[in-house]
Protein backbone atom coordinates (compact mmCIF):
# COMPACT_ATOMS: atom_id res chain seq x y z
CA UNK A 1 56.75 150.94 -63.50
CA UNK A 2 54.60 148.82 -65.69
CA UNK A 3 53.66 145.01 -63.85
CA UNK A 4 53.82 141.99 -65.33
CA UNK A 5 52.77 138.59 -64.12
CA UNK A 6 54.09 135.20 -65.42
CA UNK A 7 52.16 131.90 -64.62
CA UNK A 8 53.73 128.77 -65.44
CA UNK A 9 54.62 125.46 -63.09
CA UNK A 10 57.39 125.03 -64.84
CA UNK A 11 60.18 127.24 -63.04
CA UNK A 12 62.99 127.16 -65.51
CA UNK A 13 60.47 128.85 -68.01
CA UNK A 14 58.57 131.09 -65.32
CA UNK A 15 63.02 132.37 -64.19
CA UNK A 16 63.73 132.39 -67.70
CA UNK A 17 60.57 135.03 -69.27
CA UNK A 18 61.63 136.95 -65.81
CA UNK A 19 64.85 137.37 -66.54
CA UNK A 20 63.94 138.47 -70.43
CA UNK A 21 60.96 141.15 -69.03
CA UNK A 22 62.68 142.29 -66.04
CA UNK A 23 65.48 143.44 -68.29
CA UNK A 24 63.20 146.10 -69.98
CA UNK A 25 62.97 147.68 -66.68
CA UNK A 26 59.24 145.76 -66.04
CA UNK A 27 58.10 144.10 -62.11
CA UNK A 28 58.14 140.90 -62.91
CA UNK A 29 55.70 138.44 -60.80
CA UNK A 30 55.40 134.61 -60.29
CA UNK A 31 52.68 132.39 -59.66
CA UNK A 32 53.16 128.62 -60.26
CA UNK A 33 49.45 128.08 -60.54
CA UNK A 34 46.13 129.55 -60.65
CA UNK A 35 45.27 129.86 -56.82
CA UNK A 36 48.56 132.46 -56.15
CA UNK A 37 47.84 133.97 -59.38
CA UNK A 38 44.78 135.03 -58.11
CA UNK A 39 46.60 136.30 -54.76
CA UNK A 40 48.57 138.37 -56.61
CA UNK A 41 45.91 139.63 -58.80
CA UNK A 42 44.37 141.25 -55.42
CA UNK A 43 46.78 142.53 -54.03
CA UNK A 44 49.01 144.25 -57.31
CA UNK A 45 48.34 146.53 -60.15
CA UNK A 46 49.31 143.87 -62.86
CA UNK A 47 48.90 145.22 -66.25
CA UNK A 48 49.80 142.09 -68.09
CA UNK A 49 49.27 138.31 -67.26
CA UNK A 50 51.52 135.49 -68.89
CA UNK A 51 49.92 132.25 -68.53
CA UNK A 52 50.12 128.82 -69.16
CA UNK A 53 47.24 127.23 -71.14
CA UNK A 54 47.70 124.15 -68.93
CA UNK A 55 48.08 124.41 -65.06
CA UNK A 56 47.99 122.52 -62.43
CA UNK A 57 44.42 123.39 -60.98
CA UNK A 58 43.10 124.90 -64.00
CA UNK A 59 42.83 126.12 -67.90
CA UNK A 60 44.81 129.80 -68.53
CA UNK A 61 41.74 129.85 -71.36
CA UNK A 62 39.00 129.92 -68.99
CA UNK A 63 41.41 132.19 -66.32
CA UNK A 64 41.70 134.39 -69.24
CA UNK A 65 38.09 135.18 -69.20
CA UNK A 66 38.05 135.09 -65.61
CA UNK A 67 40.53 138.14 -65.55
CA UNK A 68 38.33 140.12 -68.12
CA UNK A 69 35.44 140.17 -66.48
CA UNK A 70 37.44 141.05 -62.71
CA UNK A 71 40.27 143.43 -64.39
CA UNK A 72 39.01 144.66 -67.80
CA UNK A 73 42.37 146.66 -67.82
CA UNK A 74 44.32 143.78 -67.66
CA UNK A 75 45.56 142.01 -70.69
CA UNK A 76 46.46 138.44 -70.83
CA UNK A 77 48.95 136.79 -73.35
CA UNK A 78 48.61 133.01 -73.14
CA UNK A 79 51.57 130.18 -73.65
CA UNK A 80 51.33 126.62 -74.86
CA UNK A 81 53.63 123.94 -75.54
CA UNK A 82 51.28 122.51 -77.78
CA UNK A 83 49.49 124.68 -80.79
CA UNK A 84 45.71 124.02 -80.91
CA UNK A 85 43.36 126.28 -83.36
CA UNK A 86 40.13 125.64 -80.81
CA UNK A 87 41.96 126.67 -78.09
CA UNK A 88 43.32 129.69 -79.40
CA UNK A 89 39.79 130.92 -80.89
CA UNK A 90 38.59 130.26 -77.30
CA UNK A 91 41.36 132.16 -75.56
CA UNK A 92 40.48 135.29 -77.67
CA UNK A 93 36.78 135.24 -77.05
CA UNK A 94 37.52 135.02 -73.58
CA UNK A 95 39.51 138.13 -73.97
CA UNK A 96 42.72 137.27 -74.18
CA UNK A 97 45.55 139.36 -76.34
CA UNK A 98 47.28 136.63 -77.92
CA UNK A 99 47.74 133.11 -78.01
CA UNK A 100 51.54 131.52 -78.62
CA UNK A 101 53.33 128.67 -79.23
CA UNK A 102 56.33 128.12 -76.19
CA UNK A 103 59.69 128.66 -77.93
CA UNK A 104 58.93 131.45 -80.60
CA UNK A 105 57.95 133.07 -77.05
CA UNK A 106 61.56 134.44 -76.55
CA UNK A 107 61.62 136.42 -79.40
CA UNK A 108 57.72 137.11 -79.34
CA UNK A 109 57.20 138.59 -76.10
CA UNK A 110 59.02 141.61 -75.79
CA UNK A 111 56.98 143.31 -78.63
CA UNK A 112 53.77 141.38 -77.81
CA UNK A 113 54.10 142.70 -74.00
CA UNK A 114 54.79 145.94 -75.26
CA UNK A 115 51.82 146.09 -77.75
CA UNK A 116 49.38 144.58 -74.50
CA UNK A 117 50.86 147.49 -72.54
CA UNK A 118 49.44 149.94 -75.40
CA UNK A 119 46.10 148.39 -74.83
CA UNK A 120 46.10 148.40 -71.49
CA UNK A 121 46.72 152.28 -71.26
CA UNK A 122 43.66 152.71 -73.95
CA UNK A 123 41.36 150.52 -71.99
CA UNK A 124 41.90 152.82 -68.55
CA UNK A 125 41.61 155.75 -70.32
CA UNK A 126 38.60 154.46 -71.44
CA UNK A 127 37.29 153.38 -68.32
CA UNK A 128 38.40 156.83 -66.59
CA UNK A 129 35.91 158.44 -69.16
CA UNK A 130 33.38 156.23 -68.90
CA UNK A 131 33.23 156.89 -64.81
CA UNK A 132 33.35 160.67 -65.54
CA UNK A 133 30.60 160.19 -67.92
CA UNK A 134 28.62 158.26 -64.80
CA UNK A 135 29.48 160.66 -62.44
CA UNK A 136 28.13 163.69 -64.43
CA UNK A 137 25.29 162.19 -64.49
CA UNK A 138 24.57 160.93 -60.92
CA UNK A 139 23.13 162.80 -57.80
CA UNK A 140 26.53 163.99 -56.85
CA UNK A 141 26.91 166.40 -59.52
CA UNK A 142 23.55 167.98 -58.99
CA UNK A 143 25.03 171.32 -57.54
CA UNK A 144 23.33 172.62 -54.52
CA UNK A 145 22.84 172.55 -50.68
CA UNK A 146 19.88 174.25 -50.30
CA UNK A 147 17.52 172.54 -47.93
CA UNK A 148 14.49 172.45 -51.05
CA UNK A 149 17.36 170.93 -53.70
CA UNK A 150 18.78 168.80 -51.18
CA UNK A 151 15.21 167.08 -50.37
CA UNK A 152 14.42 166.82 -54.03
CA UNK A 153 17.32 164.70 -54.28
CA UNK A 154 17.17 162.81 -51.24
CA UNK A 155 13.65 162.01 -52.51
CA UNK A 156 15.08 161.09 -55.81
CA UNK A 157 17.52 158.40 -54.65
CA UNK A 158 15.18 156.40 -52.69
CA UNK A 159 12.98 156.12 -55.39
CA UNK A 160 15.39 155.52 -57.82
CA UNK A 161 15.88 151.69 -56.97
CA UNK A 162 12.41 151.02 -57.18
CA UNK A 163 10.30 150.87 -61.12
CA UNK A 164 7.58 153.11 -59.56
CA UNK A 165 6.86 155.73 -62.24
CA UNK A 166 8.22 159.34 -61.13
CA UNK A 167 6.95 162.82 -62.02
CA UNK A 168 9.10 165.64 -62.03
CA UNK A 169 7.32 168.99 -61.27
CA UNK A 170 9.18 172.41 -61.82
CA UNK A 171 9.50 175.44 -64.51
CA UNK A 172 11.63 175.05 -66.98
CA UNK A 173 15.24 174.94 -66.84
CA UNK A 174 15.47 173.73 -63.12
CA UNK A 175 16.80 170.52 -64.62
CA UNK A 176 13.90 167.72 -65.05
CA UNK A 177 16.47 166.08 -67.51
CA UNK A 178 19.45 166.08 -65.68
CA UNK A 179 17.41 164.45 -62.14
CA UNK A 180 16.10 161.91 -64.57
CA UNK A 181 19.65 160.75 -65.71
CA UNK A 182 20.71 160.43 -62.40
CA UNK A 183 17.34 158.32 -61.12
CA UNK A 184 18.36 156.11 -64.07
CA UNK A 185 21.91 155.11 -63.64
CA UNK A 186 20.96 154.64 -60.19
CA UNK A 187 18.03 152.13 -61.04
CA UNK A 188 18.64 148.84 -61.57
CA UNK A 189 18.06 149.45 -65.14
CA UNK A 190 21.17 151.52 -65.53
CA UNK A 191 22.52 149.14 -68.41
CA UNK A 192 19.82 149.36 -70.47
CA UNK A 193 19.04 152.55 -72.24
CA UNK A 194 17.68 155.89 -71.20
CA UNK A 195 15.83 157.89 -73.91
CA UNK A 196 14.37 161.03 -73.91
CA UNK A 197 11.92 162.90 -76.05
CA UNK A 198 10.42 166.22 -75.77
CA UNK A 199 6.55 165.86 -76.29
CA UNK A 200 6.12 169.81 -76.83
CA UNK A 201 8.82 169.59 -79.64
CA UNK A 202 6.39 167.18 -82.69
CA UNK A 203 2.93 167.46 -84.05
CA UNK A 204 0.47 164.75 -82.90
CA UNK A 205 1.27 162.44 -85.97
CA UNK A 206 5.25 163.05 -85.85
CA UNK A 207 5.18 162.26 -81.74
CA UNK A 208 2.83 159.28 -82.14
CA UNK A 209 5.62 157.73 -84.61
CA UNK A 210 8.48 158.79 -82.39
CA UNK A 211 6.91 156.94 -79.26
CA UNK A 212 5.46 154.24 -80.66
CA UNK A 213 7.19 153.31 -84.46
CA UNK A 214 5.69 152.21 -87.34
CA UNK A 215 5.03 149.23 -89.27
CA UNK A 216 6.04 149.21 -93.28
CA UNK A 217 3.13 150.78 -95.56
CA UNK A 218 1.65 152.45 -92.66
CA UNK A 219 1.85 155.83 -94.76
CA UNK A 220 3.64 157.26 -97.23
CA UNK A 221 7.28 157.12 -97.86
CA UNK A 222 6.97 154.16 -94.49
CA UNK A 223 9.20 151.70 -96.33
CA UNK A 224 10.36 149.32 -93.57
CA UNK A 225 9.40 148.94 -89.79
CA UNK A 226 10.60 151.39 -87.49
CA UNK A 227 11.16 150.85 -83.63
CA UNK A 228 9.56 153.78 -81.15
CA UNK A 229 11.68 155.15 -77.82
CA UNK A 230 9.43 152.23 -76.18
CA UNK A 231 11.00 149.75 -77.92
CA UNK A 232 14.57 151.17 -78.13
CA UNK A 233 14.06 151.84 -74.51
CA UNK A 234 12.89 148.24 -73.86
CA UNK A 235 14.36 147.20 -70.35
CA UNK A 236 15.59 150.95 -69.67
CA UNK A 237 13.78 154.10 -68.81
CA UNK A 238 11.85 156.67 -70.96
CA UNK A 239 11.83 160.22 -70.41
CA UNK A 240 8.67 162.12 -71.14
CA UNK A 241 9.73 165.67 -71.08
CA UNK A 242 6.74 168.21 -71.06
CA UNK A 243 4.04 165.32 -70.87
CA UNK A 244 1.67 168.15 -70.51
CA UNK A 245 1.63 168.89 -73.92
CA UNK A 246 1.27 165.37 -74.87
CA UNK A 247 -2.44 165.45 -77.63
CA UNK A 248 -5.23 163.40 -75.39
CA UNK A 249 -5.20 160.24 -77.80
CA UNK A 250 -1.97 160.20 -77.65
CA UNK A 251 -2.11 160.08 -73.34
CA UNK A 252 -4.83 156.80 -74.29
CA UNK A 253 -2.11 155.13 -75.95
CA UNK A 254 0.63 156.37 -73.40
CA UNK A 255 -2.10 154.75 -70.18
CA UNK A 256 -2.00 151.27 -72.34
CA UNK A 257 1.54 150.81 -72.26
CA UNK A 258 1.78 152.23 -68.12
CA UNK A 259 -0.90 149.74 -67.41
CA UNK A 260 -0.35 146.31 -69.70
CA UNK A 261 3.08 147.29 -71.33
CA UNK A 262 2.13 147.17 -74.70
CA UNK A 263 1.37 149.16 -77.41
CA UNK A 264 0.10 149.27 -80.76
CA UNK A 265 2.85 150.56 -83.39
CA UNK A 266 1.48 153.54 -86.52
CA UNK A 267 -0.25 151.04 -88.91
CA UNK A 268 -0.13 147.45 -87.40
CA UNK A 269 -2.62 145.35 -85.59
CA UNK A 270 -0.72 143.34 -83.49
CA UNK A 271 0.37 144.99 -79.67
CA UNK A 272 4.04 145.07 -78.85
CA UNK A 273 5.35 144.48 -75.58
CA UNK A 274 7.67 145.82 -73.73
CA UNK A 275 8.96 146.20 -70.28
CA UNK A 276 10.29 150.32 -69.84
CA UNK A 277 9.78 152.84 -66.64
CA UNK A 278 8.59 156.05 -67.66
CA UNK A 279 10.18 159.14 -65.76
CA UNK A 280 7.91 162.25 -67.20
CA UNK A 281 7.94 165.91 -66.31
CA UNK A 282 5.75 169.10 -66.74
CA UNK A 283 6.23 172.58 -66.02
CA UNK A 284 2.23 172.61 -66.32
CA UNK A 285 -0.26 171.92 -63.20
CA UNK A 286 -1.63 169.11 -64.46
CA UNK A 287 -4.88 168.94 -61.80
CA UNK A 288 -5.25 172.76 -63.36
CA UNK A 289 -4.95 170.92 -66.87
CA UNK A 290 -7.80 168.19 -65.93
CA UNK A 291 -10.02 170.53 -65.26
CA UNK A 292 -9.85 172.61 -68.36
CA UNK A 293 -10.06 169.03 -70.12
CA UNK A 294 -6.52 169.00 -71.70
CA UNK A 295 -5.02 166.04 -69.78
CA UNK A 296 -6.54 162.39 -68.66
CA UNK A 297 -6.97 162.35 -64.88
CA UNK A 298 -6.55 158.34 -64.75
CA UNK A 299 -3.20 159.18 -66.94
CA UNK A 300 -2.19 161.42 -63.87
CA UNK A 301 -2.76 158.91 -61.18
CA UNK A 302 -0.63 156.58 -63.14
CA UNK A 303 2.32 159.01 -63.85
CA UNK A 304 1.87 160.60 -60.58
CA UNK A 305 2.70 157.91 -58.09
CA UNK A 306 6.20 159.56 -56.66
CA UNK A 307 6.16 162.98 -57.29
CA UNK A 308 9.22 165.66 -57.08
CA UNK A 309 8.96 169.15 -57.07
CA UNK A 310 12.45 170.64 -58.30
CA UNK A 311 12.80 174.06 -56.30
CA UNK A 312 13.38 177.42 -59.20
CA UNK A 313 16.42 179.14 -58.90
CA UNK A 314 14.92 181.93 -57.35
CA UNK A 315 13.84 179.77 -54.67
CA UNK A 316 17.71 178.43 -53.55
CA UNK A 317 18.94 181.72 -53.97
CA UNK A 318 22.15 180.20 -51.69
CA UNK A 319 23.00 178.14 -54.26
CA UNK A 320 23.72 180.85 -57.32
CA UNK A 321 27.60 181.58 -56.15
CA UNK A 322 28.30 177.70 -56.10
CA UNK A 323 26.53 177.07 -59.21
CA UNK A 324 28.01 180.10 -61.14
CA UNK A 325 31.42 179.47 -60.15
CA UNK A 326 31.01 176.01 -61.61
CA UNK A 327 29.60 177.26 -65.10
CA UNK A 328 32.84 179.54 -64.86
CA UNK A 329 35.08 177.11 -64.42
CA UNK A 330 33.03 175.00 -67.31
CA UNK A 331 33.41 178.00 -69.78
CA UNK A 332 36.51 179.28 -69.08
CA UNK A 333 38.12 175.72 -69.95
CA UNK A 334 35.63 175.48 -73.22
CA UNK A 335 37.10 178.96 -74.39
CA UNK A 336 40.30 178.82 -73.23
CA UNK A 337 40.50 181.90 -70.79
CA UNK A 338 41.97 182.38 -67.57
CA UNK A 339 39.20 183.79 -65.52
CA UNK A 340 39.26 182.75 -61.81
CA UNK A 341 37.10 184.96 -60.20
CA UNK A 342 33.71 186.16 -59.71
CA UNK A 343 33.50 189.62 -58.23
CA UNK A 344 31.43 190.45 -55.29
CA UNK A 345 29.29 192.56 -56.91
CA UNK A 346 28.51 190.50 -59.85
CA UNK A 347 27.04 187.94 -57.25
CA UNK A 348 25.08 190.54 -55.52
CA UNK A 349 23.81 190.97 -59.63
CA UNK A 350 22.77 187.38 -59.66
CA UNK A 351 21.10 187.14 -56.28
CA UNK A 352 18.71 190.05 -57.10
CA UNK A 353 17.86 188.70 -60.49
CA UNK A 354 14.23 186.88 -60.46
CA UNK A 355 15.86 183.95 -63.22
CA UNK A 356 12.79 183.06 -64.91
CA UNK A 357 14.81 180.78 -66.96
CA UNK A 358 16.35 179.50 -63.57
CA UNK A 359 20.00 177.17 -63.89
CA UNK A 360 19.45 177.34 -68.17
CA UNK A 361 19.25 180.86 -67.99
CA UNK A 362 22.30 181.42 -65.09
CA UNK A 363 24.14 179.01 -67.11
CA UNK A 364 23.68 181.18 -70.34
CA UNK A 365 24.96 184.77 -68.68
CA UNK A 366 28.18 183.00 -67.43
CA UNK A 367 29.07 181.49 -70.75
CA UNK A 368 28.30 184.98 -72.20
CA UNK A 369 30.04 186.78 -69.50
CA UNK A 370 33.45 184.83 -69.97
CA UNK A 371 33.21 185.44 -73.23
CA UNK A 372 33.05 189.35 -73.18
CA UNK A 373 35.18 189.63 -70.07
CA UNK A 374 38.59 190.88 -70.47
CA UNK A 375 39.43 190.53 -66.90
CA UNK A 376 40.92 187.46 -64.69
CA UNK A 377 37.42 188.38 -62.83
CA UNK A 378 34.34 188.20 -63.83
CA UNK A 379 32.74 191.43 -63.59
CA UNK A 380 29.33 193.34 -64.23
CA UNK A 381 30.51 194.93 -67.32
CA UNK A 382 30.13 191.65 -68.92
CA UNK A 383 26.67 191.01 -67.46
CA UNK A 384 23.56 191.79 -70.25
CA UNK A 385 22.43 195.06 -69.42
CA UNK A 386 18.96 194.67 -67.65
CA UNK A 387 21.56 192.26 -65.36
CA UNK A 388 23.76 195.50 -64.63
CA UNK A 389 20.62 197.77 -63.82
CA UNK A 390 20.09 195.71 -60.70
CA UNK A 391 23.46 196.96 -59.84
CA UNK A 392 22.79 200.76 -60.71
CA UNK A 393 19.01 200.64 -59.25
CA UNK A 394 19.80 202.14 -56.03
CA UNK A 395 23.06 204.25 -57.20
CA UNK A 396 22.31 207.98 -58.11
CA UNK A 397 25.28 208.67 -59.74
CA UNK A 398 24.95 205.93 -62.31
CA UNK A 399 20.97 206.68 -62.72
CA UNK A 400 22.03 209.82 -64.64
CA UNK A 401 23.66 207.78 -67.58
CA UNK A 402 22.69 209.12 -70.97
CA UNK A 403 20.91 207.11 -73.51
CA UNK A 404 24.38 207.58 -75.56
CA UNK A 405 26.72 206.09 -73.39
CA UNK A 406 23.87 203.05 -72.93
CA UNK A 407 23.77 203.00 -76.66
CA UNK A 408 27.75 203.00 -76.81
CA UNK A 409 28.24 200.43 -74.43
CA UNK A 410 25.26 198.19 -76.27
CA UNK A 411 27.29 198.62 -79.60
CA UNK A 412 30.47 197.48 -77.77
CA UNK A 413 28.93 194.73 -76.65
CA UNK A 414 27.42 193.30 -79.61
CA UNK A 415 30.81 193.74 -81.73
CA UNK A 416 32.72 191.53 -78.97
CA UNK A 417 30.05 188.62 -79.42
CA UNK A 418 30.48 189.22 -83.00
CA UNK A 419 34.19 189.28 -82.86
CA UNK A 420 33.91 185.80 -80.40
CA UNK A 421 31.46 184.02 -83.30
CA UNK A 422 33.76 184.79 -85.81
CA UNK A 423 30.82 187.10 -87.84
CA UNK A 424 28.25 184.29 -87.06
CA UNK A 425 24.84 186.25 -87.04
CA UNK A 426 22.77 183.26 -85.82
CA UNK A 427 24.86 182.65 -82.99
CA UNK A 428 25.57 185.96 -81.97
CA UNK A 429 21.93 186.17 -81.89
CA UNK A 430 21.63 183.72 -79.82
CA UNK A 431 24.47 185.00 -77.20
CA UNK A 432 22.91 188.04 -76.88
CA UNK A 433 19.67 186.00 -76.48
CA UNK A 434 17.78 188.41 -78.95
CA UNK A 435 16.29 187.99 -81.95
CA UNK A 436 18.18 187.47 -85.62
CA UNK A 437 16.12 190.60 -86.81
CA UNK A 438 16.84 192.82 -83.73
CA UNK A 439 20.05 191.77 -83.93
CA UNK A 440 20.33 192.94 -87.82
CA UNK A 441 18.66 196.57 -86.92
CA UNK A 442 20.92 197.04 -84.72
CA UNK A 443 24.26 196.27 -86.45
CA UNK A 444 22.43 198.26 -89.19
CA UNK A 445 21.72 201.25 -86.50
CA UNK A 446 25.26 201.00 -84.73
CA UNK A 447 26.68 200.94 -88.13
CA UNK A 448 28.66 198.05 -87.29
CA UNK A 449 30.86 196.46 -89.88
């Protein structure tokens, strides 16, 4: 049932807007001034607030904004005897839903209540999203209790408070991106904005422009100034991803803005400031990269004050079951299937496997696996086939299968992936992680249609 609050010191009007509410089945409330108001704010779910403009100990205007800011749910419809145009510009600043004159209330507030109530079930909804949102990307979704994962992330929440500059250490696909997320929206910067960039991903000129922006004129086709990820991240946190394969000028201009916080943008003379933290990460050893001469060593002391090694999958073997039952249960609610199970020997499967593409790479055989499985259980049929030699390695009976029944069960498997994309080569493709051309000689050599 749907609360509503009336605040008035007049009781004749606060019994008579009961009376009209509670009759569509609402919990009506009372207050007669601003101090119970705010009792009953505390200690009930009140959707809607229907206030005076003028109370005894204060202004329903500025409570209006008061109740914003405490319940951002809440919606607040405010009364006055007297019309005023300032006062109702004010009120809706503030937050309020409406603003009305006392006696067109009566007919008014039944639909007007009704309409808040609308907007009240939009704004949780949007606030339940927003938390799941935050809570995918804290610590507490980081899936693991492995003694190595669990120490990476104790180390990564009590450095996560502070603006020293982190440096995430571990192969790729062990989730640099994800722990930097999570160091964020626990900082004290977590309203500004993250941003992330992938150094390895842009040539020296197209990298420079993306961390740094660009003044108008500064080359070709440069037609108005353009803002870096330092200055869209000003206040936030910046994400170097790979910073090992960040060109050495480019790590001269990077050691400028770690130790003044300014920059110099493509084309312009004068520095711009800003105020970011810089989270980076390497799958590189960068002492090994000093010494060949492909990375600054006074750029390493600077990015290399708290340093966390993320452990590879192979490492926290104990955590494959929990993180490939959560991967099913992402998948099998993506595709719409009905899979709750893993079987026991598809686990054994994934514990043997080395995962040189650690959680990306697990994370890629589930979603393939629910695709292809037919099953309520996930089993090592659906698992790509140097996966289901681990399971035949020390089985005699199934070392003797024939290079045709291998061959059938290949061309099986790449019709279902292209019967899932819908005849989508590229994607199939990558499903089957394999190349577009192997993929085409072998729908060629299969002769499938």
């Amino acid at each position: 049932m749907n609360k509503i609050l009336i605040i008035d010191d007049e009781e004749k009007i606060r019994t008579l807007l009961s009376r009209i509410i509670s009759l569509e089945c609402f919990e009506v409330f009372q207050a007669s001034d601003l101090k119970n108001a705010k009792k009953r704010l505390e200690v009930s779910d009140i959707d809607v607030v229907i206030s005076d403009v003028k109370l005894p100990d204060g202004s329903g205007v500025e409570f209006s904004k008061i109740i914003k800011e405490k319940y951002p749910s809440v919606e607040t419809i405010l009364l006055t005897a007297y019309g005023n145009i300032p006062d109702g510009v004010q009120a809706i600043k503030n937050g309020a839903f409406d603003y009305i004159t006392k006696g067109d209330d009566n007919n008014k507030i039944i639909p007007l209540v009704y309409k808040a109530l609308e907007k009240v079930v939009l704004n949780r909804r949007v606030l339940q999203l927003e938390k799941q949102l935050d809570n995918k990307q804290s610590f507490d979704n980081v899936i693991g209790k492995s003694r190595l994962i669990q120490f990476a992330i104790d180390s990564a929440k009590k450095v996560a408070g502070t603006d020293a500059t982190v440096l995430l250490n571990g192969e790729t696909g062990t989730g640099k991106e994800v722990f930097a997320q999570a160091i964020h929206n626990a900082s004290n910067r977590n309203k500004q904005n993250f941003v992330a960039i992938n150094c390895s991903a842009f040539s020296k000129e197209l990298l420079e422009n993306e961390l740094f922006g660009h003044k108008a004129g500064a080359f070709t086709g440069a037609m108005k100034d353009s803002k870096g990820i330092f200055e869209e991240a000003n206040n936030g946190t910046v994400f170097l991803d790979e910073i090992g394969e960040m060109p050495l000028d480019l790590q001269a201009k990077l050691l400028r803005v770690l130790e003044s916080g300014e920059f110099l943008k493509v084309g312009d003379s004068k520095p711009t400031k800003v105020d970011v933290r810089i989270i980076a990460a390497t799958n590189r050893d960068l002492q090994n990269e000093i010494e060949k001469g492909n990375f600054r060593e006074d750029l390493f002391y600077r990015i290399n004050i708290f340093s966390i090694v993320l452990p590879s999958l192979r490492e926290r073997t104990s955590d494959i079951e929990e993180l490939a039952n959560y991967f099913l249960r992402k998948f099998t609610q993506k595709i719409g299937k009905k899979i709750t199970s893993i079987s026991k020997e598809y686990l054994d499967v994934l514990k043997k496997h080395t995962w040189k593409g650690n959680i990306r790479e697990l994370r890629n055989v589930i979603e393939r696996s629910v695709i292809l499985e037919d099953s309520q259980e996930l089993t090592i049929q659906s698992l790509p086939f140097d996966l289901q030699q681990l399971s035949t390695s020390d089985t005699s009976s199934n070392k003797s299968l024939s290079a045709f029944s291998m061959a059938s069960a290949e061309k099986i498997h790449i019709q279902k992936t292209l019967n899932y994309t819908k005849g989508n080569k590229a994607e199939a493709a990558r499903l089957l992680e394999i190349g577009i051309a192997t993929l085409y000689r072998k729908i060629e050599e299969y002769k499938i249609s």
